[in-house]
Protein backbone atom coordinates (compact mmCIF):
# COMPACT_ATOMS: atom_id res chain seq x y z
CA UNK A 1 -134.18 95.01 -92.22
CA UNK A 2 -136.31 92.62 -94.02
CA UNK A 3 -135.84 89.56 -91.69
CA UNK A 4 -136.84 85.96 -93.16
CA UNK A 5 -137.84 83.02 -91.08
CA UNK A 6 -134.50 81.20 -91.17
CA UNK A 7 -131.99 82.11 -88.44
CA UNK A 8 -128.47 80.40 -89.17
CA UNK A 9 -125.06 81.67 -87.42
CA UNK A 10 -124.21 85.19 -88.85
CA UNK A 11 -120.85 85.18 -90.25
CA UNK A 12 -118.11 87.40 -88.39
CA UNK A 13 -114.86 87.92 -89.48
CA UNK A 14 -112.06 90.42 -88.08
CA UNK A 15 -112.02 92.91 -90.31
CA UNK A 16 -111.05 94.04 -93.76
CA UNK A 17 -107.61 94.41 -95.94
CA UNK A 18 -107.39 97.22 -96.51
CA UNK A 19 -105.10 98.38 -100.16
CA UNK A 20 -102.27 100.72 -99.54
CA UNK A 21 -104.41 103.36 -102.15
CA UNK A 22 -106.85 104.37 -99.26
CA UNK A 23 -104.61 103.80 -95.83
CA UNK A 24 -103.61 106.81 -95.96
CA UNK A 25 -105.52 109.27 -93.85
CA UNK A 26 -108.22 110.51 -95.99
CA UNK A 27 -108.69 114.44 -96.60
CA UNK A 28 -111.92 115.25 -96.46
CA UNK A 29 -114.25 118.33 -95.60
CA UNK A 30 -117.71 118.10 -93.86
CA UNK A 31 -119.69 119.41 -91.62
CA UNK A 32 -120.32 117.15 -88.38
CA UNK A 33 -123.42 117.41 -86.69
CA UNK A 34 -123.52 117.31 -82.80
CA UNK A 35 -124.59 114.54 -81.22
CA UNK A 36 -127.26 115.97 -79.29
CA UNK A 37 -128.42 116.73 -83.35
CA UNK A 38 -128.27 113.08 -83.84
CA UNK A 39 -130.06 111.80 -80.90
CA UNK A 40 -132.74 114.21 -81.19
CA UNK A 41 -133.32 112.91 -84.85
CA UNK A 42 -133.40 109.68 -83.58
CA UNK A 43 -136.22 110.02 -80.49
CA UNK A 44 -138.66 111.32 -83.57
CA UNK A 45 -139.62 107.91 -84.06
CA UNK A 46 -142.93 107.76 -82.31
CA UNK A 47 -146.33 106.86 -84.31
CA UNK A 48 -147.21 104.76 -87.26
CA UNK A 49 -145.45 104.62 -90.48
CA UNK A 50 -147.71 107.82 -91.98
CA UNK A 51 -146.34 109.52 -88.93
CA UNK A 52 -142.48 108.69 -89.57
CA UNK A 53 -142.54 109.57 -93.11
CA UNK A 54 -144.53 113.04 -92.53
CA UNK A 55 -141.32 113.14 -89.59
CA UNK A 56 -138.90 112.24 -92.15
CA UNK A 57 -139.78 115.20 -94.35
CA UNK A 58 -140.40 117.54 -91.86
CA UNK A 59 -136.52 116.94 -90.47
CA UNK A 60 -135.35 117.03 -94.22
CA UNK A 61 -136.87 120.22 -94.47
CA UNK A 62 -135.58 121.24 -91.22
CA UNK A 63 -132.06 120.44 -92.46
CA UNK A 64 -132.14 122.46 -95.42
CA UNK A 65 -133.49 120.14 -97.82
CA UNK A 66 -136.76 121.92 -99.40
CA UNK A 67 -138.12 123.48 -102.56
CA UNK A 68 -136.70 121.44 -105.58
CA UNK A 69 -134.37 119.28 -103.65
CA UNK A 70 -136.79 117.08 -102.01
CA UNK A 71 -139.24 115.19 -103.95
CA UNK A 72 -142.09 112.26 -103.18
CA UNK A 73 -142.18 109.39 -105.10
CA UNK A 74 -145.52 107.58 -105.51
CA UNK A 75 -145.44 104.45 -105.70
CA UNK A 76 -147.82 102.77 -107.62
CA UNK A 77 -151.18 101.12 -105.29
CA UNK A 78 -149.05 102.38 -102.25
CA UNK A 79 -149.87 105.00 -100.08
CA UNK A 80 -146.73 105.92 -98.42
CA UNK A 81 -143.77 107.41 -100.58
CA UNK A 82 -140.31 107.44 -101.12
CA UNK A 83 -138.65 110.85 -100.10
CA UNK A 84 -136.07 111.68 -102.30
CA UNK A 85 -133.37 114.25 -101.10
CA UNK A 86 -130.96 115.52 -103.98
CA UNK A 87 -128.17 117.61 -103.37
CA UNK A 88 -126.56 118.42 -106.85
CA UNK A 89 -123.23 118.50 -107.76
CA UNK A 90 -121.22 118.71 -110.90
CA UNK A 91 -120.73 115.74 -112.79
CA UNK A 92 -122.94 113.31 -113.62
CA UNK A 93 -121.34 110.88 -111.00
CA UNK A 94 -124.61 109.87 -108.36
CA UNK A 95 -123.93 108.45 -104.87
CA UNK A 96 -127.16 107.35 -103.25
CA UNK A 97 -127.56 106.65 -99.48
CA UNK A 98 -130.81 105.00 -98.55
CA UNK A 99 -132.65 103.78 -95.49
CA UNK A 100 -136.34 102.74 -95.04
CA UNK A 101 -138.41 104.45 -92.50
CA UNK A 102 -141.11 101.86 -92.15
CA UNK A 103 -141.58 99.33 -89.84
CA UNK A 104 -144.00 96.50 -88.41
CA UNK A 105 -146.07 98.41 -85.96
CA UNK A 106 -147.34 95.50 -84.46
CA UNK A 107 -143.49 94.82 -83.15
CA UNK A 108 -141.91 97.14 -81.12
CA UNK A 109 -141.22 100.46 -81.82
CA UNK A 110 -138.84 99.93 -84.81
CA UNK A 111 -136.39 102.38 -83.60
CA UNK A 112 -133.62 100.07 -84.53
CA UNK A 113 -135.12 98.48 -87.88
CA UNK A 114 -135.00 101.10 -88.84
CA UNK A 115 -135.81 104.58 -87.82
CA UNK A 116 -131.80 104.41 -86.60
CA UNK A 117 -130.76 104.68 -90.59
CA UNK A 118 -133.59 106.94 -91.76
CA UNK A 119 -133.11 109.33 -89.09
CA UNK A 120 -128.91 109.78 -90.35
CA UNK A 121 -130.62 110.63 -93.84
CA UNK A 122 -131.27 114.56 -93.27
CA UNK A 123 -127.90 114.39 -91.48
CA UNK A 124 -125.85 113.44 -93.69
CA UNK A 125 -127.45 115.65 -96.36
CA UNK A 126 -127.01 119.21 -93.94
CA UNK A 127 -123.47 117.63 -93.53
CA UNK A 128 -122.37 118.25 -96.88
CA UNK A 129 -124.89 121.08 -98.01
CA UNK A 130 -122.76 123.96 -97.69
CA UNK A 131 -120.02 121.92 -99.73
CA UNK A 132 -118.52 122.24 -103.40
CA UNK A 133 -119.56 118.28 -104.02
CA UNK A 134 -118.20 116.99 -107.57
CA UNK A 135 -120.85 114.10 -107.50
CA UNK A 136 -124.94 114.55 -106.84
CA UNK A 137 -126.43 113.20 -103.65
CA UNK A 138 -129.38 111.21 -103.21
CA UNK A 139 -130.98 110.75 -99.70
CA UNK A 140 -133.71 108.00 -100.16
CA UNK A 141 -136.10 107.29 -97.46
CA UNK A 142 -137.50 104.28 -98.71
CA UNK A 143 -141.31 102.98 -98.18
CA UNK A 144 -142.29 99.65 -97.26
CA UNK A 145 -139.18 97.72 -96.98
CA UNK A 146 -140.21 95.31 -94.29
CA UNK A 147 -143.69 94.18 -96.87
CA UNK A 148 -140.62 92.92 -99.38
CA UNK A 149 -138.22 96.16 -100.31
CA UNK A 150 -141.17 97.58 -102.24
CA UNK A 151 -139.89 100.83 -101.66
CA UNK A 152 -136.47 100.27 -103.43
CA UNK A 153 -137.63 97.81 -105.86
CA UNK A 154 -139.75 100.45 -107.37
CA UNK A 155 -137.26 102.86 -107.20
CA UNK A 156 -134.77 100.81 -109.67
CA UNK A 157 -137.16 100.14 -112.08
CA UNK A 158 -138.02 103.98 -112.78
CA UNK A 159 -134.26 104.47 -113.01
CA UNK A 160 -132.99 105.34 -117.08
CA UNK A 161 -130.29 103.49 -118.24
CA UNK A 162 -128.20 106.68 -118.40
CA UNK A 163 -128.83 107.34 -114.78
CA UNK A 164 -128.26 103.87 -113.96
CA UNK A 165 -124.61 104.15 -115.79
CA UNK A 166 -124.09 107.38 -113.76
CA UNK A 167 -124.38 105.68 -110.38
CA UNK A 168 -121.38 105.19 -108.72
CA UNK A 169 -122.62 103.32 -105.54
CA UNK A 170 -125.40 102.73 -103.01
CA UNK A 171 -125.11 102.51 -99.51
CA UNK A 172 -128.05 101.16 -97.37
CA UNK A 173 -127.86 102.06 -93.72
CA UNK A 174 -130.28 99.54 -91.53
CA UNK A 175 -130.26 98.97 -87.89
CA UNK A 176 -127.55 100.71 -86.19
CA UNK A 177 -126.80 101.88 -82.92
CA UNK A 178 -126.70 98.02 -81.47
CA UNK A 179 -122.71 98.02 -81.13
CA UNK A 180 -120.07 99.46 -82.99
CA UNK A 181 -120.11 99.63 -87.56
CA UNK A 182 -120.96 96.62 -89.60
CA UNK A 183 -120.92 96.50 -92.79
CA UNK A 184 -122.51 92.96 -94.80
CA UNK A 185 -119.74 92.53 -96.94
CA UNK A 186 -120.87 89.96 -99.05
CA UNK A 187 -123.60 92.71 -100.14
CA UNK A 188 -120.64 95.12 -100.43
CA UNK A 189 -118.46 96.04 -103.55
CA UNK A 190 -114.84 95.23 -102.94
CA UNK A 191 -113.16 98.35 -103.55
CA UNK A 192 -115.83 100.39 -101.77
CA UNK A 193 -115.78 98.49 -98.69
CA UNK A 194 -111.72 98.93 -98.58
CA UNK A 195 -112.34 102.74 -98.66
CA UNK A 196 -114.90 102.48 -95.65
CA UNK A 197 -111.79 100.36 -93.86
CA UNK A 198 -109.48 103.17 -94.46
CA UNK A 199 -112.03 106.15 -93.60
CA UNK A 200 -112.25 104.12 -90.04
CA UNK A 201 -108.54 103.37 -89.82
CA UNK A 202 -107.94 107.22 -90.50
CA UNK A 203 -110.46 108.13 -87.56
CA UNK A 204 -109.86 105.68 -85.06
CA UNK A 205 -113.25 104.34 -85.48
CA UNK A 206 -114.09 100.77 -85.48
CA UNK A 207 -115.62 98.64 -88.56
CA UNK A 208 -116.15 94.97 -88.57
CA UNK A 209 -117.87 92.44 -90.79
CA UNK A 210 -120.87 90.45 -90.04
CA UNK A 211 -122.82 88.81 -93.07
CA UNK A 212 -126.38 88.15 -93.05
CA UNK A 213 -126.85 85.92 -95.99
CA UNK A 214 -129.58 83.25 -95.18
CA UNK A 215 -130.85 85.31 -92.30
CA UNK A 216 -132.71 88.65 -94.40
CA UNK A 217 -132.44 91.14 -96.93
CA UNK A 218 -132.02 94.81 -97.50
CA UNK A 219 -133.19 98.06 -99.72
CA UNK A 220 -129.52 97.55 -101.36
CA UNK A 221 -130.17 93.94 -102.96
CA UNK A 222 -132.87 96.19 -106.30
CA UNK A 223 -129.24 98.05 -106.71
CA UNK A 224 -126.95 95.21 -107.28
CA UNK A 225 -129.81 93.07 -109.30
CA UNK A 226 -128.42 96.39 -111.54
CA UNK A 227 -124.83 95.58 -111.41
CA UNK A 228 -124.56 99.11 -109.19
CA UNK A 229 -121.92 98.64 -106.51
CA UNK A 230 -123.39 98.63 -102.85
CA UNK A 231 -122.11 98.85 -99.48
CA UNK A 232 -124.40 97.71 -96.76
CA UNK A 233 -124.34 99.01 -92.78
CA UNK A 234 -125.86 97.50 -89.81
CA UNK A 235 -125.28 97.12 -86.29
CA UNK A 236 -126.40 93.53 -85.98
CA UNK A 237 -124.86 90.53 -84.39
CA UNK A 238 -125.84 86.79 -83.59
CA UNK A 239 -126.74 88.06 -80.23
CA UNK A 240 -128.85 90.78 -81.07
CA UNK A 241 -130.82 89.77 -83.78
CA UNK A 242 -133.86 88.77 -82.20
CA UNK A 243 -133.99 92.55 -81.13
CA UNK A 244 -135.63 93.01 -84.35
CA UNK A 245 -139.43 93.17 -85.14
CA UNK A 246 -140.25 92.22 -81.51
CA UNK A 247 -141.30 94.69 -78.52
CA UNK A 248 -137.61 94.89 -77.48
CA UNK A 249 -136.87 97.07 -80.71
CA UNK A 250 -136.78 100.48 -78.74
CA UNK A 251 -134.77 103.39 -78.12
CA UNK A 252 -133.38 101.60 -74.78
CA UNK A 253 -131.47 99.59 -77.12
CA UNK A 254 -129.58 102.54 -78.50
CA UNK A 255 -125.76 102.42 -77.56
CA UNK A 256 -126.17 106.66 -78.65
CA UNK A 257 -122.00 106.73 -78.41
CA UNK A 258 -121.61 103.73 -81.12
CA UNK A 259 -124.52 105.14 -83.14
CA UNK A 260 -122.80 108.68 -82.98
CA UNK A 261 -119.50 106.56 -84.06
CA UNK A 262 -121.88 105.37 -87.19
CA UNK A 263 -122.61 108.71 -88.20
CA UNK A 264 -119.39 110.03 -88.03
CA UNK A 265 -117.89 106.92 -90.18
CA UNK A 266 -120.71 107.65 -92.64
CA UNK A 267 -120.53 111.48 -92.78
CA UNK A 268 -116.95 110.91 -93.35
CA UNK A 269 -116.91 108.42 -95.98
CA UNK A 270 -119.32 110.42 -98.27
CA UNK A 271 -117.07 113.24 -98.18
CA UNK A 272 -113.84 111.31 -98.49
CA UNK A 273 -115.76 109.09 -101.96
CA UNK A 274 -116.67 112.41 -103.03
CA UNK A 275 -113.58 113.93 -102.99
CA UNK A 276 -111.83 110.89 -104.32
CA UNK A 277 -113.66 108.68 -106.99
């Protein structure tokens, strides 16, 4: 997460109405990983941010994603790249799910911010892999988030119109695994975010809003400059922000049962939006 210098009082609220259209329980099929899958994912955050995107690609690849269906974008004067993971399906509907794998090396070991998201990516792809999907997939690991969401910014700006039409939502996952779901609602579309509400109502798992406003930004904010809807997940609350960019950003911080609890909500929720936008 892109923090900025300015710390106010992060905005909780209970939770989220949720519209009668998605309480019911949602029918939806996917393939969950284990979470000894998920943790090991997660502990291949070790070395400088060459090192985590070579990992990134290597557990993409691992997960099925190779050959034509995972791509490097260069990024112009940049030397790391986005990783682009497509999984195609058949309409032109897109879904994109997104997390940065950088982080500032000096701080910590950014296993929070945000090797916790981009380590879901390859996931969440092998999740659905072996599914008939109506809508394409992208899995984005973005570069260079934390030097000013250079990553996603230049990602947007290569998009075509058509493809820009085509895109149904983006959802940014950045620092989980703190506590329990959050999702930034005011960098949320409406409608989306009540589906996410009645995914978790269906499974039992909990979802709660905190917004960040005045306190950062995220690789979702390029999207909605678009007018693409966006749903935005964290972990993060008044009392754990200053976890992030400072030495206490490490896998010690890792609640690995509510981080398993985020990947399940997640894996979930692309196959329920899939199977019902």
């Amino acid at each position: 997460m892109k923090v900025l210098t300015a710390l106010p009082v992060l905005a909780a609220l209970v939770g989220l109405h949720t519209p009668s259209i998605v309480a019911q329980e949602p029918s939806v099929r996917f393939t969950q990983m284990s979470q000894g899958t998920i943790e090991s994912r997660l502990r291949q955050f070790a070395g400088n941010n060459d090192k985590r995107e070579a990992n990134l690609e290597k557990m993409f690849m691992e997960a099925g994603c190779d050959g034509e269906r995972l791509t490097e974008q260069t990024i112009k004067g940049r030397k790391q790249k986005n990783l682009i993971c497509t999984l195609q399906g058949s309409t032109e509907g897109i879904f994109i799910v997104g997390a940065h794998f950088d982080y500032h090396e000096e701080y910590g070991e950014g296993v929070v911010d945000n090797w916790s998201g981009a380590s879901l990516l390859p996931s969440l792809f092998e999740g659905l892999k072996s599914q008939v999907l109506k809508h394409t997939f992208r899995f984005i690991g973005f570069a260079e988030e934390e030097k000013g969401l250079i990553g996603s910014t230049f990602y947007t700006k290569q998009l075509q119109p058509g493809e820009v039409q085509n895109i149904r939502v983006m959802i940014d996952l950045d620092s989980l695994g703190l506590a329990p779901t959050k999702i930034w609602l005011t960098h949320s579309d409406e409608r989306m975010a009540a589906a996410l509400k009645g995914v978790a109502n269906a499974l039992n798992l909990p979802l709660e809003v905190v917004n960040a406003d005045r306190v950062g930004d995220e690789d979702s904010t390029p999207f909605r400059r678009l007018h693409i809807p966006t749903v935005m997940l964290h972990s993060i609350t008044q009392e754990t922000l200053s976890i992030l960019h400072s030495p206490n950003d490490n896998f010690g911080k890792i609640h690995l049962s509510d981080y398993y609890d985020s990947y399940r909500l997640i894996a979930a929720y692309l196959a329920y939006l899939d199977s019902h936008s």
